[in-house]
Protein backbone atom coordinates (compact mmCIF):
# COMPACT_ATOMS: atom_id res chain seq x y z
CA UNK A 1 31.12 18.15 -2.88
CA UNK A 2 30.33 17.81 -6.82
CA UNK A 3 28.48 14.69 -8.08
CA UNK A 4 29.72 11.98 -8.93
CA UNK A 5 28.80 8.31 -10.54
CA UNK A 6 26.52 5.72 -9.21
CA UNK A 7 27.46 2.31 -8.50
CA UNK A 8 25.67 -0.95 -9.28
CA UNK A 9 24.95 -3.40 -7.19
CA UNK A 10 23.83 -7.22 -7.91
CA UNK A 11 22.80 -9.85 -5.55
CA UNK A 12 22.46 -13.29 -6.66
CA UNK A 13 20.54 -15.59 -4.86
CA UNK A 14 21.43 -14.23 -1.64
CA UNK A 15 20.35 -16.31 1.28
CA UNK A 16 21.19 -16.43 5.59
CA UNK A 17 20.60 -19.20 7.58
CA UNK A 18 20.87 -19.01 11.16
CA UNK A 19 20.97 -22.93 12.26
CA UNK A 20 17.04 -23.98 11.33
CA UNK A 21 15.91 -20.71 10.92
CA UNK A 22 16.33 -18.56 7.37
CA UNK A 23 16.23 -14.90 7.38
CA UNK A 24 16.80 -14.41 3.84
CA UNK A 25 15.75 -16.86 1.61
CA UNK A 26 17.94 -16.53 -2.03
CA UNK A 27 16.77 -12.54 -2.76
CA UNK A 28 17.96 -11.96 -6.33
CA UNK A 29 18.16 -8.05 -6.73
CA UNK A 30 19.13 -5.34 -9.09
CA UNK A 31 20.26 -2.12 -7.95
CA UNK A 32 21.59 0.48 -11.07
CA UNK A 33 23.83 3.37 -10.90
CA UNK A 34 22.74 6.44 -9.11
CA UNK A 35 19.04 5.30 -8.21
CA UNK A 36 17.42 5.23 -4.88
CA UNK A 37 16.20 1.33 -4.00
CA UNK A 38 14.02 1.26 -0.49
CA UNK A 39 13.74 -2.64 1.08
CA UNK A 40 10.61 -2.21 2.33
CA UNK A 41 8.74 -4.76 4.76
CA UNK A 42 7.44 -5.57 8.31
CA UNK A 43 9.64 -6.65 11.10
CA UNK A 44 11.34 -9.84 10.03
CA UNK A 45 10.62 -9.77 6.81
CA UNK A 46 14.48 -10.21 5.98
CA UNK A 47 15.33 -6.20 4.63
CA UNK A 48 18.06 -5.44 7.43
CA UNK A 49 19.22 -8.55 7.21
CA UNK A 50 19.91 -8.03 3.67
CA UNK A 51 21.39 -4.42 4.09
CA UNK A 52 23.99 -5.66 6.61
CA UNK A 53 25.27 -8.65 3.98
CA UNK A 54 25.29 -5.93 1.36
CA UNK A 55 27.24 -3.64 4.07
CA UNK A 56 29.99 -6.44 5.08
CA UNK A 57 28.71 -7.20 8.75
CA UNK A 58 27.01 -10.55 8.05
CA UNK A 59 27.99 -12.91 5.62
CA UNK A 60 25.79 -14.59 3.49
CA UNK A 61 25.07 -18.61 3.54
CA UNK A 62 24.56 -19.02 0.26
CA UNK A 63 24.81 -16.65 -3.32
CA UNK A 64 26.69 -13.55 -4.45
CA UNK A 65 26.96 -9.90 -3.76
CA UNK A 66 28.48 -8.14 -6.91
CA UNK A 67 29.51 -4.13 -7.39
CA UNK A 68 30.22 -2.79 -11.13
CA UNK A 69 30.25 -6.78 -11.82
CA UNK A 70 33.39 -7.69 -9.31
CA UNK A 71 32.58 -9.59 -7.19
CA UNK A 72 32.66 -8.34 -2.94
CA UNK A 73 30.82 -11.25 -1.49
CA UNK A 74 34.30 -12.08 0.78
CA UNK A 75 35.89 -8.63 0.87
CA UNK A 76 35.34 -7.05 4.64
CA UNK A 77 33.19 -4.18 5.74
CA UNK A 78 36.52 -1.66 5.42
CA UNK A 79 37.55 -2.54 2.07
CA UNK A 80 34.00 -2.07 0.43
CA UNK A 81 34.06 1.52 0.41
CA UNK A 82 30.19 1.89 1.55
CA UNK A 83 29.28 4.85 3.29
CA UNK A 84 26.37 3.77 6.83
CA UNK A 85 23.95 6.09 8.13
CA UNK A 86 22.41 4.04 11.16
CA UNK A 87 18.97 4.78 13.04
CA UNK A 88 20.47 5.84 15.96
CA UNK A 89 22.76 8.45 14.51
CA UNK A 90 25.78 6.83 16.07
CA UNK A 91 27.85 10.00 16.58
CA UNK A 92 30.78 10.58 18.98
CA UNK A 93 29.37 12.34 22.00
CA UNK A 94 32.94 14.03 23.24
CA UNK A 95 34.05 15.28 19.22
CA UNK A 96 32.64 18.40 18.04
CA UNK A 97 30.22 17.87 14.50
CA UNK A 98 33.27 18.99 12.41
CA UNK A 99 35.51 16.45 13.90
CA UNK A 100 32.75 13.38 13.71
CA UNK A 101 32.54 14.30 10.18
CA UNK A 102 36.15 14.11 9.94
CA UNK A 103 36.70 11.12 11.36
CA UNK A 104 36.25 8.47 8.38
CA UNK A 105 38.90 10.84 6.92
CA UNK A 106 41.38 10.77 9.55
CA UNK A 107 40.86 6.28 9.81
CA UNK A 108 42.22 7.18 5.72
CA UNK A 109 44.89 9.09 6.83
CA UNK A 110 44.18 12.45 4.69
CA UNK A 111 45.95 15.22 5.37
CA UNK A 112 44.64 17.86 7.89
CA UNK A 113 43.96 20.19 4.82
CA UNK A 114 42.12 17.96 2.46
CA UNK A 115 40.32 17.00 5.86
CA UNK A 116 39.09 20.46 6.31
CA UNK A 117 38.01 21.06 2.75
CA UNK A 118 35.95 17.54 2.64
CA UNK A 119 34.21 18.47 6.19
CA UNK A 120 33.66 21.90 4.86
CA UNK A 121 31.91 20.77 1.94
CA UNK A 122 30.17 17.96 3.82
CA UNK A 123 28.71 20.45 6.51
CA UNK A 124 27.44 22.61 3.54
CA UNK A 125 25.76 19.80 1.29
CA UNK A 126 23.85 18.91 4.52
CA UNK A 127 23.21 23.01 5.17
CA UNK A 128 25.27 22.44 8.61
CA UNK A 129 28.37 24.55 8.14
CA UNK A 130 27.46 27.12 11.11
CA UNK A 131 27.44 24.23 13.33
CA UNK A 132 30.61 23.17 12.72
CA UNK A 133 31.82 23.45 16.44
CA UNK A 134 28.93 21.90 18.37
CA UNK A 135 28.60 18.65 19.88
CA UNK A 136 25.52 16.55 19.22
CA UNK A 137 24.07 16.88 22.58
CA UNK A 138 23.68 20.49 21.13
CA UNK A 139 21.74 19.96 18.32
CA UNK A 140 17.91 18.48 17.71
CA UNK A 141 17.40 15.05 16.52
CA UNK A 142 16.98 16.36 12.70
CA UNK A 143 20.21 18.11 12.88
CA UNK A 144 21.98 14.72 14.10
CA UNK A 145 21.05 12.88 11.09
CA UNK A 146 22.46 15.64 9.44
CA UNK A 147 25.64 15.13 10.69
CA UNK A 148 25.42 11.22 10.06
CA UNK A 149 24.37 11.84 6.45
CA UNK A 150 27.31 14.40 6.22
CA UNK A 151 29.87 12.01 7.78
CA UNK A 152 29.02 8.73 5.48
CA UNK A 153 29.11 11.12 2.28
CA UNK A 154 32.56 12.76 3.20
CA UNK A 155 34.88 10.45 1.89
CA UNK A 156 32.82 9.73 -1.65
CA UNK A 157 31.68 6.35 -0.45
CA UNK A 158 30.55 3.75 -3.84
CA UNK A 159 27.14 3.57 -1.70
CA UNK A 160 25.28 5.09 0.32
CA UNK A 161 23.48 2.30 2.94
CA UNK A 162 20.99 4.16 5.17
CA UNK A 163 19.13 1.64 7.72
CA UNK A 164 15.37 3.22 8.86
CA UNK A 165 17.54 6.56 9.58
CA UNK A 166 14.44 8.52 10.10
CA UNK A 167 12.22 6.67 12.53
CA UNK A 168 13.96 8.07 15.65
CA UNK A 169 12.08 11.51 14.15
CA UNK A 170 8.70 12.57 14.69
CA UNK A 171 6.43 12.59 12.23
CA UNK A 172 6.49 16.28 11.07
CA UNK A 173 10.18 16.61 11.09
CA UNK A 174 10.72 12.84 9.24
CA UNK A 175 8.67 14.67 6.31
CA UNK A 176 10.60 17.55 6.18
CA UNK A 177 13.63 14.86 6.70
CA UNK A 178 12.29 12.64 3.53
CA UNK A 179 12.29 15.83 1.20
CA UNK A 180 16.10 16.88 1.91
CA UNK A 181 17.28 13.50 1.75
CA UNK A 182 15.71 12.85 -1.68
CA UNK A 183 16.71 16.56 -2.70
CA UNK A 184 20.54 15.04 -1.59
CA UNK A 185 20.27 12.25 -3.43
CA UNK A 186 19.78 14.24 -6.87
CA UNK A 187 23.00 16.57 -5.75
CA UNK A 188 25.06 13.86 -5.04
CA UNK A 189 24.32 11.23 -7.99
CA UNK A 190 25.34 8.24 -5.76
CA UNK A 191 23.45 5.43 -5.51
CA UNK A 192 21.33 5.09 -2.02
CA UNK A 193 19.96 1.50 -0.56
CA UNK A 194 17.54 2.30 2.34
CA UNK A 195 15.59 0.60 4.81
CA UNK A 196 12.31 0.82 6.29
CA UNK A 197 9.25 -0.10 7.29
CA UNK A 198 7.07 3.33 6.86
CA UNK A 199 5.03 2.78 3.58
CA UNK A 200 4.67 6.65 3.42
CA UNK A 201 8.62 6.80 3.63
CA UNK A 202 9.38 4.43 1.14
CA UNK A 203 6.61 5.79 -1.16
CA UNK A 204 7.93 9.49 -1.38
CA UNK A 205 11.56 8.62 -1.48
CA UNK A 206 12.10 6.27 -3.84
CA UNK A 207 13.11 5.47 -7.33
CA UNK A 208 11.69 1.97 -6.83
CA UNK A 209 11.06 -0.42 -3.83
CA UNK A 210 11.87 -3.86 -2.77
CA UNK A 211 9.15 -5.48 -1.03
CA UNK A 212 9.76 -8.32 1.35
CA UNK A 213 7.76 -10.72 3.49
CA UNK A 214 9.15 -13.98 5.00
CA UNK A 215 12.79 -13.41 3.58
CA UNK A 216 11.28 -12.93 0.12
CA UNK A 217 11.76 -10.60 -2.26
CA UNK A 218 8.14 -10.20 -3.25
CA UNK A 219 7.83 -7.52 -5.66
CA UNK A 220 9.95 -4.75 -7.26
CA UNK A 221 9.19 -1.65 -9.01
CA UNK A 222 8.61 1.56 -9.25
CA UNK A 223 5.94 3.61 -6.33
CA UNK A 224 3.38 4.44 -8.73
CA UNK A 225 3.33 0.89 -10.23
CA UNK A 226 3.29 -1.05 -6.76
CA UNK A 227 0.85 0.92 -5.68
CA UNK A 228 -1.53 0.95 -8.81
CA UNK A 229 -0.54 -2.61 -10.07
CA UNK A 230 0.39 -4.91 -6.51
CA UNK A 231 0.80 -8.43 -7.23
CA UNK A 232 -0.54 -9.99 -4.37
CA UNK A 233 -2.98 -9.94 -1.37
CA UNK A 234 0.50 -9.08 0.83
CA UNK A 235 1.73 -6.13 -1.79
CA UNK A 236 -1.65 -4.25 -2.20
CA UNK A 237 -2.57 -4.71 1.89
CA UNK A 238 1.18 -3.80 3.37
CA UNK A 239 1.60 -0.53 0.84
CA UNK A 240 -1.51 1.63 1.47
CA UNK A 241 -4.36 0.06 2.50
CA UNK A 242 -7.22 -1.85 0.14
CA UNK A 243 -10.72 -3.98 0.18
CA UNK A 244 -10.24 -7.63 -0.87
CA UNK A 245 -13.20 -8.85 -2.90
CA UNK A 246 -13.13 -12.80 -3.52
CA UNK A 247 -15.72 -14.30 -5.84
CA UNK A 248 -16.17 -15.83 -9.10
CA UNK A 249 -14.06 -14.75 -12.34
CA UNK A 250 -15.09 -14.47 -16.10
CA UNK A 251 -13.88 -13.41 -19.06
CA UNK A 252 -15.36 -9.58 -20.17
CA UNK A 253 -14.80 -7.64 -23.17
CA UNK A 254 -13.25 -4.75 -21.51
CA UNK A 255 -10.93 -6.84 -18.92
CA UNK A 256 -12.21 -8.98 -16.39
CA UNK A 257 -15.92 -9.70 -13.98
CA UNK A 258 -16.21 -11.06 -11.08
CA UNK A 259 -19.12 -12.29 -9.41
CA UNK A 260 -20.01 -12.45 -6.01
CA UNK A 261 -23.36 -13.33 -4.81
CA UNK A 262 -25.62 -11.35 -7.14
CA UNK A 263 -22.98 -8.47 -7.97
CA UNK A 264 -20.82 -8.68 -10.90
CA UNK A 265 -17.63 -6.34 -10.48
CA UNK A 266 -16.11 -4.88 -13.54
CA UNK A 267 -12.32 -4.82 -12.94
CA UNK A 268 -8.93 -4.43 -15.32
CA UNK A 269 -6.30 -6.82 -15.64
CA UNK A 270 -7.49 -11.02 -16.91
CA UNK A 271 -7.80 -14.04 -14.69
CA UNK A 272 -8.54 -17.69 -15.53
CA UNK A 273 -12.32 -18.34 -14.79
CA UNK A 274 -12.84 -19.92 -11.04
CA UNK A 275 -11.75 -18.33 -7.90
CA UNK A 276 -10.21 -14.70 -8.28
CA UNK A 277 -9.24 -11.97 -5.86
CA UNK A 278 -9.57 -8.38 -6.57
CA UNK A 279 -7.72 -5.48 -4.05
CA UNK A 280 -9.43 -1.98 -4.85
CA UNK A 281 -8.42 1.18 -2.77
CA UNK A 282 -10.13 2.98 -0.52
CA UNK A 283 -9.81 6.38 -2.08
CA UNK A 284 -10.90 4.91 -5.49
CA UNK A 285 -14.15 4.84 -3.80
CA UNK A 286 -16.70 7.35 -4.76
CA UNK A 287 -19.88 8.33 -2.87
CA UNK A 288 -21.94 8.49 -5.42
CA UNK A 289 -25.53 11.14 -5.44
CA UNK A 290 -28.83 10.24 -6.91
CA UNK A 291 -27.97 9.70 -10.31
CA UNK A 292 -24.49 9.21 -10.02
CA UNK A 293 -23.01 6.83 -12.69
CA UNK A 294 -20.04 4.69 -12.73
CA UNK A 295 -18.99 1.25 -13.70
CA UNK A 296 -19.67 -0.20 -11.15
CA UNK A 297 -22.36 0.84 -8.05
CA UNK A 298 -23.50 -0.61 -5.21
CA UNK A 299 -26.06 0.05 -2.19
CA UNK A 300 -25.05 -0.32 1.71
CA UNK A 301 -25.30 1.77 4.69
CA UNK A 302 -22.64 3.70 6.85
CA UNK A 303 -21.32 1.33 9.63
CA UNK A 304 -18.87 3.64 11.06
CA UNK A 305 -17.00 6.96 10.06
CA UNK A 306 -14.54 8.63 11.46
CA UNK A 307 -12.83 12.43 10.53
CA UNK A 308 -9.34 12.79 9.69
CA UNK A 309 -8.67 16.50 9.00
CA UNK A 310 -8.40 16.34 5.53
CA UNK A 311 -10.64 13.69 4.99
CA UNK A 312 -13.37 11.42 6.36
CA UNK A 313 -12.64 7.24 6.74
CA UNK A 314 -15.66 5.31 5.63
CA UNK A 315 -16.94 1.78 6.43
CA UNK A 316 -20.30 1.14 4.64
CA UNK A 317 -21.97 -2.66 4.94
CA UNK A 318 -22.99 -3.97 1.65
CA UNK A 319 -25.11 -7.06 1.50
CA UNK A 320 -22.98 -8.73 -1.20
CA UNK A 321 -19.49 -7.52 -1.20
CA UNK A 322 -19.01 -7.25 2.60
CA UNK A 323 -18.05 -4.57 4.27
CA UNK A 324 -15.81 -1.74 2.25
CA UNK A 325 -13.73 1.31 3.50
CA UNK A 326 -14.08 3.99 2.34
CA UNK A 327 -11.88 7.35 2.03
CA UNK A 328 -13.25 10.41 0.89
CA UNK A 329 -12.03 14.28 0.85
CA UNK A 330 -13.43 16.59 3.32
CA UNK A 331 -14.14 19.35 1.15
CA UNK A 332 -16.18 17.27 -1.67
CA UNK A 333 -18.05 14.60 0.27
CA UNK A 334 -21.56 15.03 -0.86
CA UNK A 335 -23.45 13.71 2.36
CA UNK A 336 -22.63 14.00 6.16
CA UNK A 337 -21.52 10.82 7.48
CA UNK A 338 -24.42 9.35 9.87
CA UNK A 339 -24.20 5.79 11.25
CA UNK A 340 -27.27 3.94 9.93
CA UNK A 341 -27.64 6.23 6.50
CA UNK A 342 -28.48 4.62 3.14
CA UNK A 343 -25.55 5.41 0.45
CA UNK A 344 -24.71 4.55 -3.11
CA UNK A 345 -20.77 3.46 -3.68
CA UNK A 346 -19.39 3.64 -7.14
CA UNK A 347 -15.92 3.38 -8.53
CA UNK A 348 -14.64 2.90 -12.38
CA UNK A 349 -13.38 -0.76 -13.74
CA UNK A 350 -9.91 0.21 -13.75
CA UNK A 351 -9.79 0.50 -9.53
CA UNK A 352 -9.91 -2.87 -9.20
CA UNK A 353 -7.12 -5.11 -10.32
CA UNK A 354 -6.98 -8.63 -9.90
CA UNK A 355 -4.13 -9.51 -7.27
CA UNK A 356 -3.03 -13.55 -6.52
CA UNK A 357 -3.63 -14.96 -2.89
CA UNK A 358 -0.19 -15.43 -1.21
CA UNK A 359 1.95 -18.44 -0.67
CA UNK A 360 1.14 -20.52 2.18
């Protein structure tokens, strides 16, 4: 199968209503040609109700759904041309992994010849083609969402619309799972809407994310920048985890201060002066040594630790800022953890960004 175009896909104030309860409340949402968008949110937050308006199944109460700038809010599920890869794999049990590829081809009536040279190509693009003639029962879990992947991509679908199709996977194989499927996306060119709720997932896959809460669209843009520059309290706790520090702000000559108590924290980014709320990572954290210098430092003492493998998790009570966890390497941590033990924290202004409280 050789690459082809992208397609772009608009929604305009998208909303569903079901009686008094919304799902979606009026997501507006840019999707361009070729990338890889991941609606990313809790349970409820609105991102599979979205997917299946964008798919055909569910129509929406209010707004538009536009591809290439036409205009598909009204045109049914067969007509749109999308290609579905479902959590549950969805395959034919009795048909052999050649024929449920086939099978979108045969509802298109193609002849038995172009049939065979699609689900040839299919099988290959997904690294499948000795499999051809076993049934799914037959293969492991990874190799079934193979087969899905294969048999949504077989007949050059306009998108590709892939709801949580890795969470039926454990977790070593969903990693090895999240590489090929971003390694397909480059082969293929076509543009890929996923959904999920695995941070890690959305994260490693993606082009840029969609973050939703409450049937809001939150916050879009790229990994790197949600994750280095969240918006608010919701964004910077639900992707990755972070300390909240609420205090004071004032104006500094290198950003932003905020004071709580008798601390002053040094941050990046501005706020107006009164209340302010700052989110700063874990692993942004150092433990600092004797003369350790950074911008900012504070004393506490180890509350509780725990060892991950490659690291060690950190909670160490400070008398103004609260309690703050901390994440810190294995193989550089300068001090053995010890319940009770007197440390120094430091971390540089630009780990803490000022982030807005969420709506009520």
């Amino acid at each position: 199968m050789s690459a082809v175009a992208g397609h772009a896909l608009s929604l305009q104030g998208v909303a569903k209503r079901y009686g008094d309860f919304t799902a979606v409340q009026g997501a507006t949402l840019e999707v361009g040609n070729g990338e890889f968008l991941t609606l990313l949110g809790p349970s409820g937050s609105g991102k599979t109700t979205i997917l299946m308006m964008i798919a055909g199944f569910v129509e929406p109460s209010a707004g538009r759904i536009l591809l290439d700038g036409r205009d598909i809010t009204a045109l049914p599920p067969e007509r749109r041309d999308f290609g579905m890869v479902f959590q549950g794999y969805a395959l034919f049990p009795h048909m052999t992994v050649a024929e449920n590829v086939a099978f979108p081809l045969r509802v298109r009536r193609m002849s038995r010849g172009d049939r065979e040279a699609k689900v040839r190509a299919a099988l290959d693009l997904v690294q499948l083609d000795r499999f051809a003639d076993r049934r799914p029962a037959q293969l492991s879990g990874g190799q079934q969402q193979r087969v899905a992947l294969a048999r949504a991509l077989v007949f050059d679908p306009a998108l590709l619309l892939l709801d949580e199709p890795l969470s039926a996977l454990d977790k070593k194989l969903r990693a090895e799972l999240q590489e090929e499927l971003k390694a397909l996306h480059r082969r293929v060119g076509r543009t890929f809407i996923n959904v999920t709720h695995d941070q890690e997932e959305a994260l490693s896959l993606s082009d840029r994310i969609a973050i939703l809460n409450h049937g809001n669209v939150v916050q879009v843009g790229s990994p790197e920048g949600l994750y280095e520059r969240p918006a608010t309290r919701f964004v910077a706790d639900f992707l990755g985890k972070s300390n909240f520090i609420e205090g004071e702000a004032a104006p500094d000559a290198g950003g932003m201060a905020l004071r709580r108590g008798g601390t002053v924290v040094l941050a990046r980014g501005t706020a107006p002066a009164g209340k302010a709320l700052l989110s700063l990572r874990p692993e942004k954290i150092a433990l600092l040594p004797g003369g350790g210098v950074e911008d900012n430092v504070v004393e506490g003492r180890i509350a509780a630790w725990s060892y991950l493998g490659t690291g060690y998790a950190v909670t160490v009570a400070t008398q103004d800022l609260g309690e703050l966890r901390v994440h810190l390497p294995a193989w550089r941590i300068p001090v053995a953890p010890s319940e009770g033990l007197a440390v120094r924290l430091g971390w540089s202004r630009d780990a803490a960004v000022a982030v807005a409280e969420d709506a009520a």
